[in-house]
N, C-alpha and C. Protein backbone atom coordinates (compact mmCIF):
# COMPACT_ATOMS: atom_id res chain seq x y z
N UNK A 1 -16.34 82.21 -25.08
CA UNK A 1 -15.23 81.87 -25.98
C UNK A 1 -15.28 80.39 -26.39
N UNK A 2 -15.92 79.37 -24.99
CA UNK A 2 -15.67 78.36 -25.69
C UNK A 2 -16.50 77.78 -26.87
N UNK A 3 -17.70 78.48 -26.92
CA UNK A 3 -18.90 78.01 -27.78
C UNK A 3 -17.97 78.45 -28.89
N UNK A 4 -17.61 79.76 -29.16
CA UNK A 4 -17.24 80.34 -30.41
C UNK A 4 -15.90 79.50 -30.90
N UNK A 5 -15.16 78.61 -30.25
CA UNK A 5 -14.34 77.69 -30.59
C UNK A 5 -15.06 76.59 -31.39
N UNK A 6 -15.81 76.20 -30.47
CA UNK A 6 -16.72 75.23 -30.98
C UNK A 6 -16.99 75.54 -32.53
N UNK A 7 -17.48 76.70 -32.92
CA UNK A 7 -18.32 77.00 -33.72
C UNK A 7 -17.21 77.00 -34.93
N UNK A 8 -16.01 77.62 -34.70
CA UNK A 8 -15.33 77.64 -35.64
C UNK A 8 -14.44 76.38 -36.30
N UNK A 9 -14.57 75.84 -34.97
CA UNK A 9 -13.92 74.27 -35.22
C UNK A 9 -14.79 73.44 -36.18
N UNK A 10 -16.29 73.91 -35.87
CA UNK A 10 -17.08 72.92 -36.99
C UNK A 10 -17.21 73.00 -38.25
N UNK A 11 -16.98 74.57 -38.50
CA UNK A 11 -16.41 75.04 -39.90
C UNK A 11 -15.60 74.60 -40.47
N UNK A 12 -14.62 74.54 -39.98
CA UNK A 12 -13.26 74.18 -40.38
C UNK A 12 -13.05 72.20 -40.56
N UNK A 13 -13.69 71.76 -39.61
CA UNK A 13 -13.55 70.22 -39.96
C UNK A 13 -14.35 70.09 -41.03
N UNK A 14 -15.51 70.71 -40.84
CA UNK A 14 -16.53 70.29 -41.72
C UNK A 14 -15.98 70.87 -43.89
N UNK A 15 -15.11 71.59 -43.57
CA UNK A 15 -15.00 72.16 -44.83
C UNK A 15 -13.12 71.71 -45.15
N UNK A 16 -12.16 70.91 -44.04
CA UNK A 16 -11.03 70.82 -44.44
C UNK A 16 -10.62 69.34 -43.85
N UNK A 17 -11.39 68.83 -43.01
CA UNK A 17 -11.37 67.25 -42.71
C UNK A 17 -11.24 67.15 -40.65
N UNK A 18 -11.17 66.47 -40.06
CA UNK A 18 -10.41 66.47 -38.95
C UNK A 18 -9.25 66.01 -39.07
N UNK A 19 -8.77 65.54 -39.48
CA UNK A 19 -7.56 65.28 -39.75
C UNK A 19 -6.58 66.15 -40.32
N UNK A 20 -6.94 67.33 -41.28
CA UNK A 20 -6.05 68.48 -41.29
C UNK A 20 -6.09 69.42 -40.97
N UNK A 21 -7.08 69.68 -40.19
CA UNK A 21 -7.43 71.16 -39.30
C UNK A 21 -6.46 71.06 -37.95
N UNK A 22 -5.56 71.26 -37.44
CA UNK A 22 -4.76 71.49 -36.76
C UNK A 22 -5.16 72.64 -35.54
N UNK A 23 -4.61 72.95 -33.98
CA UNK A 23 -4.79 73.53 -33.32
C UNK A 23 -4.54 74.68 -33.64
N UNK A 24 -3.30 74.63 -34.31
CA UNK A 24 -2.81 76.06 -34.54
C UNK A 24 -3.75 76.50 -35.76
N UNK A 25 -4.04 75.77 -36.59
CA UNK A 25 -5.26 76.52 -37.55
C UNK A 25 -5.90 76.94 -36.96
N UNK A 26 -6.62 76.77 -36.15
CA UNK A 26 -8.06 77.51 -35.59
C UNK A 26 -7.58 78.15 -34.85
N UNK A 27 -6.33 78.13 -33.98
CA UNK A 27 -5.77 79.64 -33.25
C UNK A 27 -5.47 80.82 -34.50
N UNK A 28 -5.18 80.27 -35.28
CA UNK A 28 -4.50 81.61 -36.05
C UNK A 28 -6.22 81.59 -37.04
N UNK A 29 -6.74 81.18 -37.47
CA UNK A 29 -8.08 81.94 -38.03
C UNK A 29 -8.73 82.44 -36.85
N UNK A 30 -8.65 82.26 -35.66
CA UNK A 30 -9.73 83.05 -34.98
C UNK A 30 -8.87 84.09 -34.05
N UNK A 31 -7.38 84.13 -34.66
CA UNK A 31 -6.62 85.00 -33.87
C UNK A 31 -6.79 85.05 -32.79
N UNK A 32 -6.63 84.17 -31.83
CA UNK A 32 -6.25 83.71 -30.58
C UNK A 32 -5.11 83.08 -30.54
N UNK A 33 -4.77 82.87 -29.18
CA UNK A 33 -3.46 81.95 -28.71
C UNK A 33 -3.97 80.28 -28.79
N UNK A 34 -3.58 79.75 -29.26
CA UNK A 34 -3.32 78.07 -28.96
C UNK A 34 -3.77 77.70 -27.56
N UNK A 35 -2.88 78.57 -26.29
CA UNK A 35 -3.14 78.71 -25.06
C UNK A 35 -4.40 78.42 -24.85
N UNK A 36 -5.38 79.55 -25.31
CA UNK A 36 -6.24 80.20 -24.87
C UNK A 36 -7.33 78.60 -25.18
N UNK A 37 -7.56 78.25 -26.55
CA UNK A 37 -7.94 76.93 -26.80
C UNK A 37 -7.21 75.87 -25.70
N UNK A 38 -6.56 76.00 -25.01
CA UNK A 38 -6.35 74.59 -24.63
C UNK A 38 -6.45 75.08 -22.82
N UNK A 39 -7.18 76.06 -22.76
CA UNK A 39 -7.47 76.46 -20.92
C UNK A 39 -9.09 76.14 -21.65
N UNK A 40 -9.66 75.54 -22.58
CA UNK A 40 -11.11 75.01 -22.74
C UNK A 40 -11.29 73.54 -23.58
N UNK A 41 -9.97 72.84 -23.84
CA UNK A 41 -10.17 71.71 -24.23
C UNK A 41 -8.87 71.27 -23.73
N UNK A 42 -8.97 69.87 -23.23
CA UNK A 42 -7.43 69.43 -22.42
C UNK A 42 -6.67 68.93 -24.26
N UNK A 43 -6.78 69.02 -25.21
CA UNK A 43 -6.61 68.39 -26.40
C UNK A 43 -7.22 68.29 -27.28
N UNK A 44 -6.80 68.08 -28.56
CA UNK A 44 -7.62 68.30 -30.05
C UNK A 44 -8.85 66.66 -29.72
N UNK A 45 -8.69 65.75 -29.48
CA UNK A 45 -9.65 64.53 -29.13
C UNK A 45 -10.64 65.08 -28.36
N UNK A 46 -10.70 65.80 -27.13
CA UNK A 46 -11.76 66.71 -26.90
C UNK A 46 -12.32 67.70 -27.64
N UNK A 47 -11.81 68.38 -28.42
CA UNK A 47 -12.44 69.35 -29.23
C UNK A 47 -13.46 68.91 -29.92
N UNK A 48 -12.85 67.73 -31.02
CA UNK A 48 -13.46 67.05 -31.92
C UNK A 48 -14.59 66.50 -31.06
N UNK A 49 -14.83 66.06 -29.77
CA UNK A 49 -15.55 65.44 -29.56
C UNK A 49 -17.09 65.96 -29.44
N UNK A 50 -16.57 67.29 -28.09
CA UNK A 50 -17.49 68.17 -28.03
C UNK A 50 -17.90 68.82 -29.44
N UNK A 51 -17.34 69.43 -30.28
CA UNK A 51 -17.58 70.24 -31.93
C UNK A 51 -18.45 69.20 -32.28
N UNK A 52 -18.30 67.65 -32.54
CA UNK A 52 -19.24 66.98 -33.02
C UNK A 52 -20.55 66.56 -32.47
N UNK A 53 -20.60 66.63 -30.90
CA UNK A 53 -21.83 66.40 -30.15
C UNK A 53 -22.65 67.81 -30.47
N UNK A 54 -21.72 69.17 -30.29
CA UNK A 54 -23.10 70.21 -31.01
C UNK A 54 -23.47 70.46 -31.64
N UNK A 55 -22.97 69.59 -32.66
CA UNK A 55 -23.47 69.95 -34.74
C UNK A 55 -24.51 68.86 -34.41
N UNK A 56 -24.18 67.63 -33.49
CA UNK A 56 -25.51 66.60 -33.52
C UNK A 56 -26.50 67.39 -33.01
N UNK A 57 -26.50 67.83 -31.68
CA UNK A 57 -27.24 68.66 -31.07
C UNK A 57 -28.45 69.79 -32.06
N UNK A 58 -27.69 70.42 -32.62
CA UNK A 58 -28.22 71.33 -33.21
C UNK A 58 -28.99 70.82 -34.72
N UNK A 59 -28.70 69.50 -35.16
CA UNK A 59 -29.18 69.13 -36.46
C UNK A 59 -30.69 68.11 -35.39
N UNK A 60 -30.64 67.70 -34.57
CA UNK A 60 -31.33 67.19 -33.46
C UNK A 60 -32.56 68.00 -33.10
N UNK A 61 -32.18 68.94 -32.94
CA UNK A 61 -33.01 70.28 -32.37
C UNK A 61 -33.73 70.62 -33.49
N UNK A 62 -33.49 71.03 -34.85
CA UNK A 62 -33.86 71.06 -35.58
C UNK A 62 -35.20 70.00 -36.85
N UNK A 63 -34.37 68.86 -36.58
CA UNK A 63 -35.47 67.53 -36.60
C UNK A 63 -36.54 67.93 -35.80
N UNK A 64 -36.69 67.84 -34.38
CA UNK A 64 -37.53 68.13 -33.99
C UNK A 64 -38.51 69.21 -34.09
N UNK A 65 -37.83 69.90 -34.11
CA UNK A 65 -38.60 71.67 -34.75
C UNK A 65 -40.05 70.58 -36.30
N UNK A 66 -38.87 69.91 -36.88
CA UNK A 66 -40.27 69.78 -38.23
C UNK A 66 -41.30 68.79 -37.22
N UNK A 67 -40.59 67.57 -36.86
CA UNK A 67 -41.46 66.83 -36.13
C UNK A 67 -42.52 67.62 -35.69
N UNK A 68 -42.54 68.72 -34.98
CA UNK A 68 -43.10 69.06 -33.69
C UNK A 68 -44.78 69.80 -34.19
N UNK A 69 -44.21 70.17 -35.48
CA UNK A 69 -45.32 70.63 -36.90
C UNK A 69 -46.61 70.01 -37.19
N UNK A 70 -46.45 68.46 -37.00
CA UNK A 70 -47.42 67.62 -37.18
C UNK A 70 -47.72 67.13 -38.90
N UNK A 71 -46.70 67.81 -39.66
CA UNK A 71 -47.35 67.44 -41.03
C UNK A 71 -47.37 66.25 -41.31
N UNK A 72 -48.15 65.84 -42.46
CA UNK A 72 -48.52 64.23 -42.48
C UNK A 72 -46.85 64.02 -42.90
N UNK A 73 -46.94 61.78 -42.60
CA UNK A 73 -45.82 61.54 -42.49
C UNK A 73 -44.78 61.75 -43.56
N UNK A 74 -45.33 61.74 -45.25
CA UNK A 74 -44.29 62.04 -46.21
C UNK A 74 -43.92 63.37 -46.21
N UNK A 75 -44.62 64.21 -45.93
CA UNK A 75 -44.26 65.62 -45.52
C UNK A 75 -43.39 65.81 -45.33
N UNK A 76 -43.08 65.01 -43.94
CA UNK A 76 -42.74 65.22 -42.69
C UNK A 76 -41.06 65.16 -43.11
N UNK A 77 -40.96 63.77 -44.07
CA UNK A 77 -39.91 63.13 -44.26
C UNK A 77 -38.94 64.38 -45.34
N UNK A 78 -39.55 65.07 -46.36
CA UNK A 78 -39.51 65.88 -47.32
C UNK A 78 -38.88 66.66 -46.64
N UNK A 79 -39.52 67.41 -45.65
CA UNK A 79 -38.72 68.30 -45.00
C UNK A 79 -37.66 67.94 -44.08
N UNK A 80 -37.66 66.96 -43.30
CA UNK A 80 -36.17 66.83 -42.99
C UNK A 80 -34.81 66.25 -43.94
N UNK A 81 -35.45 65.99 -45.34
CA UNK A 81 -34.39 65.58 -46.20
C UNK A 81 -34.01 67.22 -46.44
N UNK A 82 -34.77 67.88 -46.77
CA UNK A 82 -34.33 69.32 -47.12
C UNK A 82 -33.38 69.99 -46.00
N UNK A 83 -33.68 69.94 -44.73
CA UNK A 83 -32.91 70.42 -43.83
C UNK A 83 -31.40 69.80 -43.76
N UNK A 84 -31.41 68.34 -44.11
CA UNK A 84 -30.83 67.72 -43.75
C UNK A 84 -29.31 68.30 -45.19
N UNK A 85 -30.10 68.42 -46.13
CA UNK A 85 -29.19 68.72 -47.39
C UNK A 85 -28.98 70.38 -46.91
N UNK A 86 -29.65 71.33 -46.28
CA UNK A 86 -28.88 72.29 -45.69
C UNK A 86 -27.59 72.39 -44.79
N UNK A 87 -27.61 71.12 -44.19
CA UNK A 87 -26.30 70.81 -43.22
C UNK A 87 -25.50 70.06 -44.19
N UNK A 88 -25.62 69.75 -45.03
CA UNK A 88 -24.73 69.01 -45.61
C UNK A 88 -24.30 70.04 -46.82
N UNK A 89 -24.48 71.22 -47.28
CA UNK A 89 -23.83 71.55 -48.37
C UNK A 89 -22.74 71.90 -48.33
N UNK A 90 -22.32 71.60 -47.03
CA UNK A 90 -20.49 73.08 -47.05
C UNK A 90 -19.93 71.61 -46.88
N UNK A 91 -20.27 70.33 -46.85
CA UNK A 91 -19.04 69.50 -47.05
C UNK A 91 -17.98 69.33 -47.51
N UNK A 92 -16.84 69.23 -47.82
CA UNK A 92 -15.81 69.54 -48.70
C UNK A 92 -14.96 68.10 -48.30
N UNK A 93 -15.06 67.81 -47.25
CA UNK A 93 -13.78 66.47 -46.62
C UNK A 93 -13.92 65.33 -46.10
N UNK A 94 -15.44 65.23 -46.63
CA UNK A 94 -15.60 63.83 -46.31
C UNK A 94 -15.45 63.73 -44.80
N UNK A 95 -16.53 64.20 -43.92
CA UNK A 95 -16.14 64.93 -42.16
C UNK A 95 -16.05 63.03 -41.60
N UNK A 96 -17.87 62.33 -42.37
CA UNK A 96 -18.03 61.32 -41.50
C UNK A 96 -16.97 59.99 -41.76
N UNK A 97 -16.31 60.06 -43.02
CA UNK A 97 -15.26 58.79 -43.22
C UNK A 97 -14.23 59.42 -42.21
N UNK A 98 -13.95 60.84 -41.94
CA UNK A 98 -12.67 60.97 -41.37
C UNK A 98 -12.96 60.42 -40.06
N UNK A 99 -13.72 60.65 -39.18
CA UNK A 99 -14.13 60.61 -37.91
C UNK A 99 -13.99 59.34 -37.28
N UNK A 100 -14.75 58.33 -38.48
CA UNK A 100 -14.10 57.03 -38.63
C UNK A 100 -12.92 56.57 -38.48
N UNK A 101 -11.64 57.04 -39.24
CA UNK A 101 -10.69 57.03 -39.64
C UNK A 101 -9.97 57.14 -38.31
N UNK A 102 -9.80 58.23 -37.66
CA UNK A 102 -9.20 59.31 -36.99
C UNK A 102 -9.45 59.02 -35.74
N UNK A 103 -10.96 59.00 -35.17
CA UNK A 103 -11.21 58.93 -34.11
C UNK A 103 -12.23 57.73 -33.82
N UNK A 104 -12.10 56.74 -34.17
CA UNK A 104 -13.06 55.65 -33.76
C UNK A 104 -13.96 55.43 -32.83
N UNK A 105 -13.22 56.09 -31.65
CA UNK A 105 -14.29 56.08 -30.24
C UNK A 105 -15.25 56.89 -30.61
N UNK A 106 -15.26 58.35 -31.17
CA UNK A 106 -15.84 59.26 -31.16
C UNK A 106 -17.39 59.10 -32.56
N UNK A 107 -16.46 57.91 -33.69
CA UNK A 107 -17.55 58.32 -34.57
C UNK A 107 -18.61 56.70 -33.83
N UNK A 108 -17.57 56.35 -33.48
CA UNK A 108 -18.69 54.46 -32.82
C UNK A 108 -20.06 55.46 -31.58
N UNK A 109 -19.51 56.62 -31.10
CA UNK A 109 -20.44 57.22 -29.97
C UNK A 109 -21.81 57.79 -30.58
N UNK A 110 -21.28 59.11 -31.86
CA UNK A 110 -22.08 59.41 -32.63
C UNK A 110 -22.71 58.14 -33.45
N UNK A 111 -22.34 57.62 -33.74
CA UNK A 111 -23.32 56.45 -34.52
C UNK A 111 -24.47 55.75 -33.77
N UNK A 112 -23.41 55.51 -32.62
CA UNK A 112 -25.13 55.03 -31.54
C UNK A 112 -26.08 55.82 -31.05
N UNK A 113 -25.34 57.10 -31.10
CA UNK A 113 -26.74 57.99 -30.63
C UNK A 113 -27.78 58.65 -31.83
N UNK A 114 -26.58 58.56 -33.51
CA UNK A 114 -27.81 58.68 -34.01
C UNK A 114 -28.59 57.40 -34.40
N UNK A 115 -28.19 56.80 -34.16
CA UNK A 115 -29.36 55.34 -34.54
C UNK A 115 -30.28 55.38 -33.20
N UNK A 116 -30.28 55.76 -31.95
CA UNK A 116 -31.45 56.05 -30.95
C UNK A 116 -32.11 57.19 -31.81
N UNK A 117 -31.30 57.90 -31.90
CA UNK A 117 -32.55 59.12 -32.15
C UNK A 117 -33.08 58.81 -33.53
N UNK A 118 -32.50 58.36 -34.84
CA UNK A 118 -33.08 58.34 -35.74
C UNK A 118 -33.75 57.34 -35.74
N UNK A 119 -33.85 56.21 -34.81
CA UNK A 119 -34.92 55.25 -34.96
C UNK A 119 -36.10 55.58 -34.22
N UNK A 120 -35.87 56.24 -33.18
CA UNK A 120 -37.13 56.89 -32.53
C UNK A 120 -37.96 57.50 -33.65
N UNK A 121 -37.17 58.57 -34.66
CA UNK A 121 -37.90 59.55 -35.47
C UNK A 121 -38.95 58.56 -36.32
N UNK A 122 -37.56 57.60 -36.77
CA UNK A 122 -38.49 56.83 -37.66
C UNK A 122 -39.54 56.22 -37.54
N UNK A 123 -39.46 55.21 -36.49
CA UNK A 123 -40.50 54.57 -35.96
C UNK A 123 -42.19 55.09 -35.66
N UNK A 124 -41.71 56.56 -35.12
CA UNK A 124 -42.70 57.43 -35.00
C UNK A 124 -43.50 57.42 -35.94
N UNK A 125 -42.34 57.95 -37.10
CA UNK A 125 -42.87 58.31 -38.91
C UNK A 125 -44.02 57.36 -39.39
N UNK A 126 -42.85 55.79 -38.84
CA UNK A 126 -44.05 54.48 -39.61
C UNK A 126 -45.43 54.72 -39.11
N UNK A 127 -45.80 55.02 -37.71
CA UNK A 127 -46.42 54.31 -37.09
C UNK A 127 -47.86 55.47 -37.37
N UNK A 128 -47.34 56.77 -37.36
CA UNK A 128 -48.42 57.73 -38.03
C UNK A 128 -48.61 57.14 -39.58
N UNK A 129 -47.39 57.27 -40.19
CA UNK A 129 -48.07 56.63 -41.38
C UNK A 129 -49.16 55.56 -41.83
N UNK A 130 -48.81 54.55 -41.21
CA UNK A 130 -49.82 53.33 -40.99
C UNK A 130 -51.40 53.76 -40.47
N UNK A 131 -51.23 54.16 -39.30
CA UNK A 131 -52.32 54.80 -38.60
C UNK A 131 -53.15 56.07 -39.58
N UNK A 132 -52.29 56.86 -40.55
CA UNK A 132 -53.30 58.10 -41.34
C UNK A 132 -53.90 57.21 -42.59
N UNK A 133 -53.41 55.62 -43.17
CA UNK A 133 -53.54 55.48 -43.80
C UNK A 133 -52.53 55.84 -45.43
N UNK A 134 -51.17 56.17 -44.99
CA UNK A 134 -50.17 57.07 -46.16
C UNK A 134 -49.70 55.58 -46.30
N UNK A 135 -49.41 54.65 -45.11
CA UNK A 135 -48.47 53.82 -45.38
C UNK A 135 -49.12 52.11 -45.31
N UNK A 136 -48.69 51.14 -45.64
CA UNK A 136 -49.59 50.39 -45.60
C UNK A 136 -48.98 48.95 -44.36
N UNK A 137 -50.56 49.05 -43.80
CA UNK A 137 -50.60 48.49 -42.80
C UNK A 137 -49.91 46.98 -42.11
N UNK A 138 -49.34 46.65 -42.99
CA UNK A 138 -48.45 45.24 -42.99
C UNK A 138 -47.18 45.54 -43.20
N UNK A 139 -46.72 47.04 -42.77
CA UNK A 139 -45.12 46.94 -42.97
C UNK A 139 -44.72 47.02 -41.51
N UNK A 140 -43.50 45.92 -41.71
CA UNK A 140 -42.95 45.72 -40.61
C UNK A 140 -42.11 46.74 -40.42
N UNK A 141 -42.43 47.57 -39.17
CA UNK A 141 -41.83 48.79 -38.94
C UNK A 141 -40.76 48.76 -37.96
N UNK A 142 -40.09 48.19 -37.03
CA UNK A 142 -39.03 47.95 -36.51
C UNK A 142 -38.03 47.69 -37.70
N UNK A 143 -38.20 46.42 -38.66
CA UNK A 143 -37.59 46.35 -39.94
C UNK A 143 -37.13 47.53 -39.99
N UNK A 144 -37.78 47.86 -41.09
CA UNK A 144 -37.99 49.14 -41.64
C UNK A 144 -37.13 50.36 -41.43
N UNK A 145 -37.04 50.62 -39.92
CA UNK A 145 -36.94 51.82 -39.36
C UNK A 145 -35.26 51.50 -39.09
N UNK A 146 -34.86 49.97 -39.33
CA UNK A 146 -33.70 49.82 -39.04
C UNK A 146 -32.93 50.14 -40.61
N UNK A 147 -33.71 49.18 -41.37
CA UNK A 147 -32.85 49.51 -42.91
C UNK A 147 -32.86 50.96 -43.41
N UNK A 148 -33.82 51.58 -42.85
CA UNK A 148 -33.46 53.14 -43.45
C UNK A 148 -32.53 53.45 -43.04
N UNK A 149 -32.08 53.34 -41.43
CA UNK A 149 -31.05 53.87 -40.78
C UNK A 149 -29.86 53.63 -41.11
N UNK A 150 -29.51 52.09 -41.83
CA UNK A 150 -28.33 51.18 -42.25
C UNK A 150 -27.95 52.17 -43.61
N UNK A 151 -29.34 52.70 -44.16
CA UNK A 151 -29.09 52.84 -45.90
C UNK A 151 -28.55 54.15 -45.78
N UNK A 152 -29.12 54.93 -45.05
CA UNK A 152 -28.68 56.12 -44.88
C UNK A 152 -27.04 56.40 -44.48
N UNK A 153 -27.01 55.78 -43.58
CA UNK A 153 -25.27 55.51 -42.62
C UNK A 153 -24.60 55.56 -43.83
N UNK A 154 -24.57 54.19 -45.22
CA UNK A 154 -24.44 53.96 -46.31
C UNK A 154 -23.82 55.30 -47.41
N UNK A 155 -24.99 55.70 -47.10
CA UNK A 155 -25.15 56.78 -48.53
C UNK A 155 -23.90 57.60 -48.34
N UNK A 156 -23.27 57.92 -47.31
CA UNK A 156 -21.96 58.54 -47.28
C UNK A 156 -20.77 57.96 -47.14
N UNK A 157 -20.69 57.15 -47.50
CA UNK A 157 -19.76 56.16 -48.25
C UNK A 157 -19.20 56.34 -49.07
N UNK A 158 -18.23 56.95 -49.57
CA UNK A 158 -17.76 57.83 -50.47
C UNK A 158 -17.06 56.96 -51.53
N UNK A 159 -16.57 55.21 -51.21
CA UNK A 159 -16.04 53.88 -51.45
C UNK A 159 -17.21 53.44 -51.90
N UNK A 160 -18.31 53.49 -51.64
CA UNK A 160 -19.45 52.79 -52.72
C UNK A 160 -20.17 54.13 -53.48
N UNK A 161 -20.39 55.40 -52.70
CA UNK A 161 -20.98 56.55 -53.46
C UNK A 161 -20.16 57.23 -53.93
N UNK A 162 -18.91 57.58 -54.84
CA UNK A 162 -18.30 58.45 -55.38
C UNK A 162 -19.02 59.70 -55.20
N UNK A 163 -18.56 61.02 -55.00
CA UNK A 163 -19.24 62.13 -55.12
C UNK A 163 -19.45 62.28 -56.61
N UNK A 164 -18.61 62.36 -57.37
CA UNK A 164 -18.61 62.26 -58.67
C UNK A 164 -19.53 61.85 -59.50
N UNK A 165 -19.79 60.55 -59.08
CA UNK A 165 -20.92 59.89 -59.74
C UNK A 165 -22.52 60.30 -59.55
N UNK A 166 -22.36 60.28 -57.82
CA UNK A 166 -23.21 60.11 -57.04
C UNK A 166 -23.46 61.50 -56.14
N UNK A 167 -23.69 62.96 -56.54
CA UNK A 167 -24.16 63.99 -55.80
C UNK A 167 -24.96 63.28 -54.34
N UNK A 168 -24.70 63.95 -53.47
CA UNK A 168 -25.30 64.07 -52.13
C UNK A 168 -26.76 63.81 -52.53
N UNK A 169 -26.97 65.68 -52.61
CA UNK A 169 -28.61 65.71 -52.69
C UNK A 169 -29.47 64.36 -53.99
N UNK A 170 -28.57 64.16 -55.00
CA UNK A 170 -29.18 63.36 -55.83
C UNK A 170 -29.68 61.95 -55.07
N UNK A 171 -28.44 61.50 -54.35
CA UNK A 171 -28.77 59.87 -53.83
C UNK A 171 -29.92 60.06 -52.35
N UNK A 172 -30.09 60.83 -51.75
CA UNK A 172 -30.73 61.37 -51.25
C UNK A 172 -31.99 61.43 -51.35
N UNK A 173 -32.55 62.45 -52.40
CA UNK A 173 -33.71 62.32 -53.41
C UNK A 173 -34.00 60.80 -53.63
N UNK A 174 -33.19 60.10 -54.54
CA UNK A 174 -33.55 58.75 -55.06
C UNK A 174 -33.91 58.23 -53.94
N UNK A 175 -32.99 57.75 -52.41
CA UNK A 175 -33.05 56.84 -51.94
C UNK A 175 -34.66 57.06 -51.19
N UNK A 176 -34.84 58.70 -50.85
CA UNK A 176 -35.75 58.55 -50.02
C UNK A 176 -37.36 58.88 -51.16
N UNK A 177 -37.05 59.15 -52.24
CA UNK A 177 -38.44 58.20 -53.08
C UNK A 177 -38.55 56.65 -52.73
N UNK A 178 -37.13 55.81 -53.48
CA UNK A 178 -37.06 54.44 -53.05
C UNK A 178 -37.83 53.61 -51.95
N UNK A 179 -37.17 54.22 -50.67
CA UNK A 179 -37.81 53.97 -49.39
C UNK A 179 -39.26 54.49 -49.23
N UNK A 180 -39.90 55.38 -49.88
CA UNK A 180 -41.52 55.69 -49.51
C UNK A 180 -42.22 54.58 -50.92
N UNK A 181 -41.62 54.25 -51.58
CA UNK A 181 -42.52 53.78 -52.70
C UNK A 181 -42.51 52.59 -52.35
N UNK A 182 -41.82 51.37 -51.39
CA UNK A 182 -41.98 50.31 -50.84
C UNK A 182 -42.71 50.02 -49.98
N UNK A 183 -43.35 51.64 -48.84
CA UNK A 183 -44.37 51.22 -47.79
C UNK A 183 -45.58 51.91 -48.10
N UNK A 184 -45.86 52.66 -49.27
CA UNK A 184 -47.25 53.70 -49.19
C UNK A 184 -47.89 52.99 -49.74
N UNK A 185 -48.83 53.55 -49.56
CA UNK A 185 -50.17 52.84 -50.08
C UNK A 185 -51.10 53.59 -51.54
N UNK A 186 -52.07 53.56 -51.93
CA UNK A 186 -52.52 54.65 -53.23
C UNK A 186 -52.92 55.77 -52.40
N UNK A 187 -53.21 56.18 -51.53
CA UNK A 187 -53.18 57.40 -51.00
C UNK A 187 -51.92 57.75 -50.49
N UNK A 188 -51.13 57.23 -50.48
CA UNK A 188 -49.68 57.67 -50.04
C UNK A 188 -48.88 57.97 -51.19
N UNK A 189 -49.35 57.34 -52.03
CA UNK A 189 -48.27 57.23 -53.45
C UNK A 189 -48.98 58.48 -54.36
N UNK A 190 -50.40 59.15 -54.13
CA UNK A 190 -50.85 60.61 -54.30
C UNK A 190 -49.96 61.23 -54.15
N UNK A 191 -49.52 61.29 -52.79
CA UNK A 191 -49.34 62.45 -51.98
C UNK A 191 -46.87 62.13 -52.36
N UNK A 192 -47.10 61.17 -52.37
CA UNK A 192 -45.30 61.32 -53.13
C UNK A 192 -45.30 61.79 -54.27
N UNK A 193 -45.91 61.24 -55.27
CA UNK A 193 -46.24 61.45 -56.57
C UNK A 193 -46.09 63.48 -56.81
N UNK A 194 -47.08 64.01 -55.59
CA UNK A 194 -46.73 66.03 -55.99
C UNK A 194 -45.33 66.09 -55.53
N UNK A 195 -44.89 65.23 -54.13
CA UNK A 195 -43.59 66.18 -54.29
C UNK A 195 -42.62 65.66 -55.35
N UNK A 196 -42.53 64.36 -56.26
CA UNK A 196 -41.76 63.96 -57.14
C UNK A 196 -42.06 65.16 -58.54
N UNK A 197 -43.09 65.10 -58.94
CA UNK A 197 -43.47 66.56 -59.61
C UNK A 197 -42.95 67.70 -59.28
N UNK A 198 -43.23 67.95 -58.16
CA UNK A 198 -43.18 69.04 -57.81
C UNK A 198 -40.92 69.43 -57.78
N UNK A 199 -40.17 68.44 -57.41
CA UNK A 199 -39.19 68.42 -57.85
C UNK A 199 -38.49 68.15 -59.13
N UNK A 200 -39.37 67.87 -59.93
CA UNK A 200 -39.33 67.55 -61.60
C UNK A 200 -39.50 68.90 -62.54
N UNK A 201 -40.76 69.56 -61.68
CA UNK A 201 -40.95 71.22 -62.31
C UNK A 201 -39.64 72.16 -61.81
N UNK A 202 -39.05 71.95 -60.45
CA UNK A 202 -38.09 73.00 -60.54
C UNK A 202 -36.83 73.14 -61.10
């Protein structure tokens, strides 16, 4: 029961905010008692907490799944932007400004753990890159691996990115051409060049 709380709770923040999803909402969509939710969370601050450590978890798990593939490094990157815009399409409420907002401890926790893990990924990324020859050998990759992480944090910023203006998947696309066309090299800039095509033909 408690996973399936979990599960429904992430729906629901993710598509109505944390801030207006209420206990009794998710008792009465999953037709349960209130009770019954709170003999598995002492409070809605726990809910949120745990609901958000297994959406990390599971978008985590998944990173790794492409990692684990070996495709060269722009590949590599291609496909976790794609996955990454799979978790992100049911947005509706702006989840990561609320979290901010709402729960400070909780989004300051998630933020540090994804900057471990996404700098690990990254760093990795540079360092094959450099090494296959995609990326070129004088980029400072600690740099690097930090400003992607800053730009990215960024991009959901809803105060500098309007959705309106600024679609998800669009700034997305741009930023992470942006970021490969500053470290590749002419064999790297080949191999961006099909998937920029290759997203131009569809």
């Amino acid at each position: 029961m408690k996973e399936k709380i979990i599960q429904k709770s992430a729906e629901m923040f993710i598509n109505l905010g944390f801030k207006s999803v209420t206990m009794d909402d998710i008792a009465q969509e999953m037709g349960i008692s209130k009770k019954t939710i709170y003999s598995h969370f002492k409070n809605k601050t726990q809910l949120v907490k745990e609901t958000v450590l297994t959406v990390f978890k599971n978008i985590t798990c998944g990173i790794d799944h492409i990692i684990s593939q070996n495709k060269n490094p722009i590949e590599e990157l291609y496909e976790i932007k794609k996955f990454a815009m799979l978790q992100l399409k049911n947005e509706k409420a702006s989840p990561q400004f609320q979290l901010q907002k709402y729960y400070p401890e909780i989004y300051a926790m998630m933020r540090s753990l994804k900057f471990e893990n996404m700098n690990a990924c990254t760093t990795s990324n540079l360092q094959r890159g450099v090494e296959q020859g995609f990326y070129r050998n004088n980029v400072n990759i600690h740099f690097i691996s930090r400003i992607y992480f800053l730009a990215l944090s960024e991009i959901n910023n809803e105060e500098i990115f309007p959705p309106q203006q600024f679609p998800k998947i669009m700034i997305m696309e741009d930023y992470l051409e942006y970021h490969l066309r500053g470290i590749v090299t002419e064999k790297g800039k080949e191999v961006l060049n099909q998937f920029i095509n290759t997203k131009s033909n569809d």
